[in-house]
C-alpha atoms as a PDB file:
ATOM      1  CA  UNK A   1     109.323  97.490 120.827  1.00  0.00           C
ATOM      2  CA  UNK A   2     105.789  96.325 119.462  1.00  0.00           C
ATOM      3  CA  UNK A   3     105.400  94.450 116.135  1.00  0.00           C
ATOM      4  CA  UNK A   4     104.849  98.091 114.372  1.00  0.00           C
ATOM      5  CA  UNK A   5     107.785  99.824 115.905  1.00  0.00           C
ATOM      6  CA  UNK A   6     110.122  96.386 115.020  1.00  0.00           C
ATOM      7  CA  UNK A   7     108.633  96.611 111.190  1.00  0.00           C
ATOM      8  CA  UNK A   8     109.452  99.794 111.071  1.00  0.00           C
ATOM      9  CA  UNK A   9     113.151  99.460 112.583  1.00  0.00           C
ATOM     10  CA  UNK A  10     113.848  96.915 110.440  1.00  0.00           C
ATOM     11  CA  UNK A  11     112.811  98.334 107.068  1.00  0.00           C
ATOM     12  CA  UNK A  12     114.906 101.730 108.556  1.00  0.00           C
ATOM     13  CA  UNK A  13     118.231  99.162 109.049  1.00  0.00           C
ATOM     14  CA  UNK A  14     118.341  98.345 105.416  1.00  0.00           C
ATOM     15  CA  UNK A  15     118.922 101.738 104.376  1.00  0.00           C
ATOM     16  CA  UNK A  16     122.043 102.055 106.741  1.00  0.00           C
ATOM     17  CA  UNK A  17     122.775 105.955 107.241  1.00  0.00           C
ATOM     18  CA  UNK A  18     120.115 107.417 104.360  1.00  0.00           C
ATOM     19  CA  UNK A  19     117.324 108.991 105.879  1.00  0.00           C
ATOM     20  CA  UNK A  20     114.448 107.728 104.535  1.00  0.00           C
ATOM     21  CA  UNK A  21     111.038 109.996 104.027  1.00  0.00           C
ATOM     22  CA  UNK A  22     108.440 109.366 106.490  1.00  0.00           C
ATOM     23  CA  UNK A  23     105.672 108.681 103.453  1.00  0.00           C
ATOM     24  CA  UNK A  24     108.149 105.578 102.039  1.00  0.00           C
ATOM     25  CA  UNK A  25     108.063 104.496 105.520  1.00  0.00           C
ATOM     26  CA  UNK A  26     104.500 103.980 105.509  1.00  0.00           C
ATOM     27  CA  UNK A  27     104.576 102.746 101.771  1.00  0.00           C
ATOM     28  CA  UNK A  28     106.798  99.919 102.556  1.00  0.00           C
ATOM     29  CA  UNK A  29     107.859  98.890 105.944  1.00  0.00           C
ATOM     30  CA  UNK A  30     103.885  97.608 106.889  1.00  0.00           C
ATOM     31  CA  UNK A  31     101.392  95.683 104.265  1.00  0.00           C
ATOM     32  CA  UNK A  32      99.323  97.051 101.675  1.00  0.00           C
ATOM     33  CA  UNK A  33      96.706  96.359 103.095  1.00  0.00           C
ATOM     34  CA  UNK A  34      97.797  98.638 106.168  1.00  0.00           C
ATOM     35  CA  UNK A  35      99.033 101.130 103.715  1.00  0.00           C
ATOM     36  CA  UNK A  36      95.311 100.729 102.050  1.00  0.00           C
ATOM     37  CA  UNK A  37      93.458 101.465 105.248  1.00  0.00           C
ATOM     38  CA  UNK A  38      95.477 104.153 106.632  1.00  0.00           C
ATOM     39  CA  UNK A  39      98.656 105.845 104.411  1.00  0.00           C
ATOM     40  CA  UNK A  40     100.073 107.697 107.246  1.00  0.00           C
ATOM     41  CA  UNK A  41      99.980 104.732 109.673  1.00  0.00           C
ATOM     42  CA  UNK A  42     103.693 104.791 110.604  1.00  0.00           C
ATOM     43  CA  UNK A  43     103.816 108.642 111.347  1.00  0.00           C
ATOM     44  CA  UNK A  44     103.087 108.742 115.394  1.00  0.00           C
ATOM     45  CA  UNK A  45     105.200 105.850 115.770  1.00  0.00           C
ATOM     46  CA  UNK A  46     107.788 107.452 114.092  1.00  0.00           C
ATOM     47  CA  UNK A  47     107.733 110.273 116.091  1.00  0.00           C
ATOM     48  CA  UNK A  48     107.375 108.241 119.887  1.00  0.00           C
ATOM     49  CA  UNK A  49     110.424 106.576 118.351  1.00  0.00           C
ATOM     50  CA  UNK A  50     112.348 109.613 117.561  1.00  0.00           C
ATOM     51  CA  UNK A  51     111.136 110.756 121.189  1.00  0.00           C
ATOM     52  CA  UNK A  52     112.490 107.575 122.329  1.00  0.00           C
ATOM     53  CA  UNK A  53     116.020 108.046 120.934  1.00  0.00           C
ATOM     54  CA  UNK A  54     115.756 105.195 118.338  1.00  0.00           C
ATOM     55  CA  UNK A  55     115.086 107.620 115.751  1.00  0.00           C
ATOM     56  CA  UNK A  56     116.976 111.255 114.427  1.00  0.00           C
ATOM     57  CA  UNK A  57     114.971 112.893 111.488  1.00  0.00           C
ATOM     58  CA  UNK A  58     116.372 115.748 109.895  1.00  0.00           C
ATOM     59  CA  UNK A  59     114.606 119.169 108.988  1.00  0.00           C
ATOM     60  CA  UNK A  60     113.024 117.115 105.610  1.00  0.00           C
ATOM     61  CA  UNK A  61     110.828 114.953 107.576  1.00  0.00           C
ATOM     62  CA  UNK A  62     113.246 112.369 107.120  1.00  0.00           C
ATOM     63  CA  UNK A  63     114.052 109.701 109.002  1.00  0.00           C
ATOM     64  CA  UNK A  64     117.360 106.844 109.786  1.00  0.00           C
ATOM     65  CA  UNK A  65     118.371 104.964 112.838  1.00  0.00           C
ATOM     66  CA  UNK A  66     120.144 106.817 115.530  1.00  0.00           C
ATOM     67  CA  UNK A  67     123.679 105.968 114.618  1.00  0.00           C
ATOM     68  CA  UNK A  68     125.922 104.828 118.091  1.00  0.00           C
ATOM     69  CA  UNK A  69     128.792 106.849 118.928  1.00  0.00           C
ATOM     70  CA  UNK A  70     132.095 104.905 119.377  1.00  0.00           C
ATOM     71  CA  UNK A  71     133.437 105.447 122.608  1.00  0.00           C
ATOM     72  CA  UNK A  72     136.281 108.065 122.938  1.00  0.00           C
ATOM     73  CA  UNK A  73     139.576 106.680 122.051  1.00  0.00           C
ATOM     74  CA  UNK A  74     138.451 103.613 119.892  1.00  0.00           C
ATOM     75  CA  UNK A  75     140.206 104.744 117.032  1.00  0.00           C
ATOM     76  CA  UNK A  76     141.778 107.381 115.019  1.00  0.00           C
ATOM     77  CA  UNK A  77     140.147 110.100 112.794  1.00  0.00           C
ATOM     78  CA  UNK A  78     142.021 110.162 109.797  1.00  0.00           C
ATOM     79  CA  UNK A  79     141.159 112.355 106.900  1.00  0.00           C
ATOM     80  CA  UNK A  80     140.375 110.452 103.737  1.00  0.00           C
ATOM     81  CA  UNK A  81     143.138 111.346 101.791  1.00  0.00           C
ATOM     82  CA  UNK A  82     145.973 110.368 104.556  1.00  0.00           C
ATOM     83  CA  UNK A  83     143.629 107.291 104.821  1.00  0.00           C
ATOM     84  CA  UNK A  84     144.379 106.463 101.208  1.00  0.00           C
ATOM     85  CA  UNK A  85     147.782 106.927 101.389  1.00  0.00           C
ATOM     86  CA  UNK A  86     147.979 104.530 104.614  1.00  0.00           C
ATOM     87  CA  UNK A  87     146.615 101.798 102.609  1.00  0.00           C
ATOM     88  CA  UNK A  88     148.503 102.634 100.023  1.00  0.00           C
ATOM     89  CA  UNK A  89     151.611 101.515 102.158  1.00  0.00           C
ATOM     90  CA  UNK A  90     149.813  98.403 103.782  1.00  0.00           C
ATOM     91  CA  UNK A  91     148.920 100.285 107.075  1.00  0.00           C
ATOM     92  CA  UNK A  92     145.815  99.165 108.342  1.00  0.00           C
ATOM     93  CA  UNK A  93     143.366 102.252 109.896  1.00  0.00           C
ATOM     94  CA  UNK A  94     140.695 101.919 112.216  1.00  0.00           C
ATOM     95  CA  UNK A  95     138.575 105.127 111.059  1.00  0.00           C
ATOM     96  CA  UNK A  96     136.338 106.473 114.138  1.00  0.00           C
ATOM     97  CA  UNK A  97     132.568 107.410 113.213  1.00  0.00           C
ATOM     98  CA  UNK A  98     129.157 106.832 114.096  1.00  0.00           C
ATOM     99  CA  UNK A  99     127.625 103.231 112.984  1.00  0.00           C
ATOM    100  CA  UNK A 100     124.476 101.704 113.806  1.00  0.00           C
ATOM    101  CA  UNK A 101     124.196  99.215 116.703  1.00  0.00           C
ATOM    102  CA  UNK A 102     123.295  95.946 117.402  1.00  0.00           C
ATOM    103  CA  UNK A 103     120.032  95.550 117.653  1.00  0.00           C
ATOM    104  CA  UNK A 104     120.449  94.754 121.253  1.00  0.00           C
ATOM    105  CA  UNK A 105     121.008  99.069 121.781  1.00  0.00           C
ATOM    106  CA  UNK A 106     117.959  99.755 120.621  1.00  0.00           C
ATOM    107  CA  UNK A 107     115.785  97.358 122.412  1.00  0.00           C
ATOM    108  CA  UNK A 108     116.874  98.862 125.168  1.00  0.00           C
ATOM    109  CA  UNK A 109     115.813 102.462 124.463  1.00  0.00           C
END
């Protein structure tokens, strides 16, 4: 990843799982002085990394880092409510989902 792309990841990891509007990309992951000269500066590089498979956007315009699939058999679903009742009786569950990497995976892409 270039300096742009890493900016731009970075900002993205605060926000966890939200997707986050292309236009508040540009606002605030660069400088103002970027955002001064240009206010749609982030826009291609959002899409190469969306082409890339760092990226998802949804049908907003929107944009998050690609969460990273557990592997098959790391865990349990569990709904929420049995969840609640588990811990309600001191059993510790291991809920399955999607999280974001280490930053590591997405170098990589």
């Amino acid at each position: 990843m270039d300096s742009s792309e890493r900016e731009i990841f970075y900002y993205l990891k605060t926000w966890g799982k939200e997707f986050v509007s292309g236009k508040e990309v540009c606002r605030r992951a660069g400088t103002k002085k970027q955002y001064n000269d240009n206010n749609d500066w982030a826009k291609p590089i959002l899409q190469s990394m969306t082409e890339r498979g760092i990226l998802e956007s949804d049908a907003l315009g929107r944009y998050r880092l690609k969460p990273v699939a557990k592997k098959h058999g790391a865990g349990r679903w569990v709904s929420p409510e049995i969840e609640k009742i588990l811990k309600e009786k001191g059993v510790d569950v291991e809920i399955q989902g999607d999280e974001t990497g280490a930053d590591e995976h997405y170098e990589q892409l």
